[in-house]
C-alpha atoms as a PDB file:
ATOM      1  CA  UNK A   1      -3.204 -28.807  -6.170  1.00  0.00           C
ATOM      2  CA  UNK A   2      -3.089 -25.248  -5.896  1.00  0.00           C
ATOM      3  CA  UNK A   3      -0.185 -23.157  -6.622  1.00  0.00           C
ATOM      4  CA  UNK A   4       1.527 -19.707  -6.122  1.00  0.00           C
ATOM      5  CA  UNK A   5       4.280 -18.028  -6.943  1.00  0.00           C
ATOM      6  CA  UNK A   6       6.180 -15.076  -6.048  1.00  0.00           C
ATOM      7  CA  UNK A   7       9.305 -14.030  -7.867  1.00  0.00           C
ATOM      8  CA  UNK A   8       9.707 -10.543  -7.842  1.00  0.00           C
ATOM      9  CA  UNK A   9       8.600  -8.513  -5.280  1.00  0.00           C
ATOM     10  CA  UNK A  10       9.381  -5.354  -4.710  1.00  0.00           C
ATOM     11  CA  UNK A  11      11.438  -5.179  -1.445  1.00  0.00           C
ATOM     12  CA  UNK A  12      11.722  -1.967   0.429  1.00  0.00           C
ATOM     13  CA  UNK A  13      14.964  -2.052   1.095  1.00  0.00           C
ATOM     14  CA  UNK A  14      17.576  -4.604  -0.015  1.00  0.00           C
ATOM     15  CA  UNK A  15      21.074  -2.813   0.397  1.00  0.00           C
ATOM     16  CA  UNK A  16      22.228  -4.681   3.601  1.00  0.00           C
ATOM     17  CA  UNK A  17      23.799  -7.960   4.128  1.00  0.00           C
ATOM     18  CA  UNK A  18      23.001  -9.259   7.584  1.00  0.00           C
ATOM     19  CA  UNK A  19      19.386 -11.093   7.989  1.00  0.00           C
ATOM     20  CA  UNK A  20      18.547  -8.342  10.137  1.00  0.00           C
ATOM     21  CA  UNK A  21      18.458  -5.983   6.897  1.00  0.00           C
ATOM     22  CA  UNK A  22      17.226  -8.503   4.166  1.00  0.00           C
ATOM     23  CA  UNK A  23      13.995  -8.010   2.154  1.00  0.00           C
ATOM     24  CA  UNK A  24      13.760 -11.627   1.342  1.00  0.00           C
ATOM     25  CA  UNK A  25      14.052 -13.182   4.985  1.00  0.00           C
ATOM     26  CA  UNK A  26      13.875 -12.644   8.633  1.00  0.00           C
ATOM     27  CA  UNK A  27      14.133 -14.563  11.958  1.00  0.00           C
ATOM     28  CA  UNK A  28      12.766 -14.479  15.312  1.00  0.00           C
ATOM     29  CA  UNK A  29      13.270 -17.452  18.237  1.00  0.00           C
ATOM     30  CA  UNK A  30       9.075 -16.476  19.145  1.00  0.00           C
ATOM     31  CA  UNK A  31       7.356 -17.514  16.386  1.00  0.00           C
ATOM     32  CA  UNK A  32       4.699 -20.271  15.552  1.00  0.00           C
ATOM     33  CA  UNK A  33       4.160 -19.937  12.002  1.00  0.00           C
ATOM     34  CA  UNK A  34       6.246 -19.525   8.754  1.00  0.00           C
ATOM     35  CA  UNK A  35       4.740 -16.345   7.213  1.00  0.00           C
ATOM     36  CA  UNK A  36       5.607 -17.509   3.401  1.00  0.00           C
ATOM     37  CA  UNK A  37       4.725 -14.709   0.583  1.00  0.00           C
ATOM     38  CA  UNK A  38       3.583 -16.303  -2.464  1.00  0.00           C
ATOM     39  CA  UNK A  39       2.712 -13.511  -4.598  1.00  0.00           C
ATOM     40  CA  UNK A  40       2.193  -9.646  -3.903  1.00  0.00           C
ATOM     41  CA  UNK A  41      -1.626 -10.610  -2.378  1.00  0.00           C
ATOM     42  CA  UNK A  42      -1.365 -13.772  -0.758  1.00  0.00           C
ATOM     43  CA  UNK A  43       0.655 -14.647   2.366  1.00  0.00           C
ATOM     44  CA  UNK A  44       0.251 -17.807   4.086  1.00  0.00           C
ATOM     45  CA  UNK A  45       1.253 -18.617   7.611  1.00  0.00           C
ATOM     46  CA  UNK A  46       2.100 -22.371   8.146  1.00  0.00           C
ATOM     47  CA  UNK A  47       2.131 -23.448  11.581  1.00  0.00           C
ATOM     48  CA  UNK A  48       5.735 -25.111  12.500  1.00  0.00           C
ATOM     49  CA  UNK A  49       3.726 -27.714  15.015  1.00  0.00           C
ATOM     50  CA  UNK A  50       3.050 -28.976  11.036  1.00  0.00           C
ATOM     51  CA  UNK A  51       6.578 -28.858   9.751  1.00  0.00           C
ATOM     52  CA  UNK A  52       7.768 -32.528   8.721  1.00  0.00           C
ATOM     53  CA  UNK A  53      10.988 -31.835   7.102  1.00  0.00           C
ATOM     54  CA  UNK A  54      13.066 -29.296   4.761  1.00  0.00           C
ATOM     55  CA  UNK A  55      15.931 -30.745   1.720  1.00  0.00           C
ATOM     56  CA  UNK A  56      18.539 -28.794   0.093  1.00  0.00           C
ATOM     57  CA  UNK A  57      19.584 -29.469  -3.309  1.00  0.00           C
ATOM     58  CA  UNK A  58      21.133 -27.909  -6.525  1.00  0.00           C
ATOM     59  CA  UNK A  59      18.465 -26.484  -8.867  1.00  0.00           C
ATOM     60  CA  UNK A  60      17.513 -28.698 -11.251  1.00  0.00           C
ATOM     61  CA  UNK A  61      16.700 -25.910 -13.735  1.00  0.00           C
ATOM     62  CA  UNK A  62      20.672 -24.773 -13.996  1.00  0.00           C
ATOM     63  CA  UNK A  63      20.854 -28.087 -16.339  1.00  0.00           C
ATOM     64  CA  UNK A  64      18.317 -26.104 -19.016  1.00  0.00           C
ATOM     65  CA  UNK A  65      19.204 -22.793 -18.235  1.00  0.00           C
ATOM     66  CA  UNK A  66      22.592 -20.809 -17.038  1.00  0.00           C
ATOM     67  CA  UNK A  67      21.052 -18.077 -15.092  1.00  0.00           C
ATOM     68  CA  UNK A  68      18.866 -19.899 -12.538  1.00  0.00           C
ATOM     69  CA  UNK A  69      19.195 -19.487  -9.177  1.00  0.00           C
ATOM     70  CA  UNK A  70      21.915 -22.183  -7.616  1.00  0.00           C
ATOM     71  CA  UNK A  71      20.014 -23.484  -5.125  1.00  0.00           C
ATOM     72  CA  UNK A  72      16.428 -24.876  -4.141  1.00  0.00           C
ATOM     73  CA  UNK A  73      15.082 -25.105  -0.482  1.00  0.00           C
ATOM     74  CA  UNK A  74      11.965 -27.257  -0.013  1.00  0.00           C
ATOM     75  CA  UNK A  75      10.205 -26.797   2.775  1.00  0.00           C
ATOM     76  CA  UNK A  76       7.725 -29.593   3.511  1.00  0.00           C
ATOM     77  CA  UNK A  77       4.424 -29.228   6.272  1.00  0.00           C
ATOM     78  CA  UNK A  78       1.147 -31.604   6.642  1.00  0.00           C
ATOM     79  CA  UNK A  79      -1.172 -29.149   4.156  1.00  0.00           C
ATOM     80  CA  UNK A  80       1.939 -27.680   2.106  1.00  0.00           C
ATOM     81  CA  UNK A  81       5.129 -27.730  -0.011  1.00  0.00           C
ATOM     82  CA  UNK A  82       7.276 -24.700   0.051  1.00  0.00           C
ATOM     83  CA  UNK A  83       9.466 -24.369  -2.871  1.00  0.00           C
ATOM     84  CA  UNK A  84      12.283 -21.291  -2.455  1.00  0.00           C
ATOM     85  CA  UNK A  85      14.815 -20.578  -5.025  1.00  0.00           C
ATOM     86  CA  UNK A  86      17.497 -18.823  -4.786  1.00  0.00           C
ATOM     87  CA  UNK A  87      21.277 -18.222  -3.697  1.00  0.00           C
ATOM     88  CA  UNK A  88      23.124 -18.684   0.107  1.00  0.00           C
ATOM     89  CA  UNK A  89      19.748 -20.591   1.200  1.00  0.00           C
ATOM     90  CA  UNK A  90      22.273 -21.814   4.085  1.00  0.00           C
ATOM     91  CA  UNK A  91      20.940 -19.176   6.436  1.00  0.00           C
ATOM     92  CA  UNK A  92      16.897 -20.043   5.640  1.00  0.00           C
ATOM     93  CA  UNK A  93      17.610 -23.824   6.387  1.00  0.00           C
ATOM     94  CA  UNK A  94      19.346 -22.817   9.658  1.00  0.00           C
ATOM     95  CA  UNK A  95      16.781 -20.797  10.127  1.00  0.00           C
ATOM     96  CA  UNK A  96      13.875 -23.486   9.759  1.00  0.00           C
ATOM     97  CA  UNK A  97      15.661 -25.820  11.467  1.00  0.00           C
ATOM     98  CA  UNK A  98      15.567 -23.776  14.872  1.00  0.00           C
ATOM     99  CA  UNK A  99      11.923 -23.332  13.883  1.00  0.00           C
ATOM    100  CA  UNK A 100      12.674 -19.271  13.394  1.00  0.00           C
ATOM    101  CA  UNK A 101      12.363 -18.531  10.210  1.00  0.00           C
ATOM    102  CA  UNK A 102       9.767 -15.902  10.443  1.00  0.00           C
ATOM    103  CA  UNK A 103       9.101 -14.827   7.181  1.00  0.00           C
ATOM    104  CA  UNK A 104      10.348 -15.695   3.346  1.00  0.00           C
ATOM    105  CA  UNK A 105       9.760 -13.790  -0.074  1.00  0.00           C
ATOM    106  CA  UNK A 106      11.440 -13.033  -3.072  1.00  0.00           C
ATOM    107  CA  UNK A 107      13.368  -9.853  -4.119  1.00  0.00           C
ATOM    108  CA  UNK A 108      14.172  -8.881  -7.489  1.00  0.00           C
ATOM    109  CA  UNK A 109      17.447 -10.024  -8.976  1.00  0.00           C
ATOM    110  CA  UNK A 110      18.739  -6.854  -8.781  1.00  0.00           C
ATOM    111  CA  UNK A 111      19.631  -7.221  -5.539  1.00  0.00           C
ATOM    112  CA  UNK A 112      21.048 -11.137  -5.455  1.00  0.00           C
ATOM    113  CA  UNK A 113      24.656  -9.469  -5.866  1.00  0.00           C
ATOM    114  CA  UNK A 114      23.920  -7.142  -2.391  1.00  0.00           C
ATOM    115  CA  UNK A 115      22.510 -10.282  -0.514  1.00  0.00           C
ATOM    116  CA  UNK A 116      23.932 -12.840   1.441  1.00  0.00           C
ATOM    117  CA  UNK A 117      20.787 -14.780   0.576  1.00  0.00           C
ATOM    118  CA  UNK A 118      18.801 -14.147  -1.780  1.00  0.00           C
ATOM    119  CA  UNK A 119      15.353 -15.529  -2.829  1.00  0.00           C
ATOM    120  CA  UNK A 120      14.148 -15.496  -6.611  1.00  0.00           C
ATOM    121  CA  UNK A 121      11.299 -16.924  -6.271  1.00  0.00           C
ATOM    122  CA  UNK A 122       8.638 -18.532  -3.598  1.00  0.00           C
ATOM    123  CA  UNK A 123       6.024 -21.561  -4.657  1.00  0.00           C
ATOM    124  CA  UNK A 124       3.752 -23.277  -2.244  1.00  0.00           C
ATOM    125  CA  UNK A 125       1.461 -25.745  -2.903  1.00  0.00           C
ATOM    126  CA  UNK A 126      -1.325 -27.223  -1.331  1.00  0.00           C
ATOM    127  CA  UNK A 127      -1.116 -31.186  -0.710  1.00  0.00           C
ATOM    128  CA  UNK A 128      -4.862 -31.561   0.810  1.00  0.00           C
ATOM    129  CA  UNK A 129      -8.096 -30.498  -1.218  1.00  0.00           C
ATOM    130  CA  UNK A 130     -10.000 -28.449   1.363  1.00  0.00           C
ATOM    131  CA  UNK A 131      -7.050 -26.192   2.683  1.00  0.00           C
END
């Protein structure tokens, strides 16, 4: 399995707290594919026709340590696994579940406490060999 990571990117603006303004998320009702940013050269654009499902849950890693991000989105498509961590993931699973997310990446964590949502960090992996 491949994997990538993204978990601090440098936004270019983060100071806002509506979806329209943030660096780690955005929306649009046209789109086909989840653009998904897993590291400052690789972006990935998953087509939704290939979306199976998406689960909330607490991070696991809050158990080990303190200062993990609350929450972990996974998003799951026929040739990947998107893993997002983070805080008020609420909007990105609305989001998906309209099949509008347009985009997702992380933003440092000095901006969580200006966000509404905020993504520390992005994974995807690849579940078939010759993606």
């Amino acid at each position: 399995m491949n994997q990538l990571m993204n978990n601090n990117a440098n936004p270019t603006a983060a100071s806002a707290s509506s979806s329209r303004d943030n660096p780690c998320f955005s929306s649009d009702p046209t789109v086909a594919t989840l653009n998904v940013f897993a590291d400052d050269a690789h972006s990935y654009h998953l087509p939704y026709a290939q979306f199976l499902y998406a689960e909330m849950i607490p991070n696991p890693a809050l158990e080990r340590e303190p200062d993990a991000p609350p929450q972990k989105l996974l998003l799951c498509f026929a040739a990947a696994e998107v893993t997002v961590l983070g805080s008020g993931l609420k909007s990105l699973e609305r989001a998906i579940q309209k099949y509008e997310l347009k985009f997702v990446k992380s933003a440092d964590r000095r901006y969580a406490a200006a966000l509404k949502t905020h993504v520390a960090a992005v994974t995807i992996t690849f579940t078939k060999e010759n993606v």
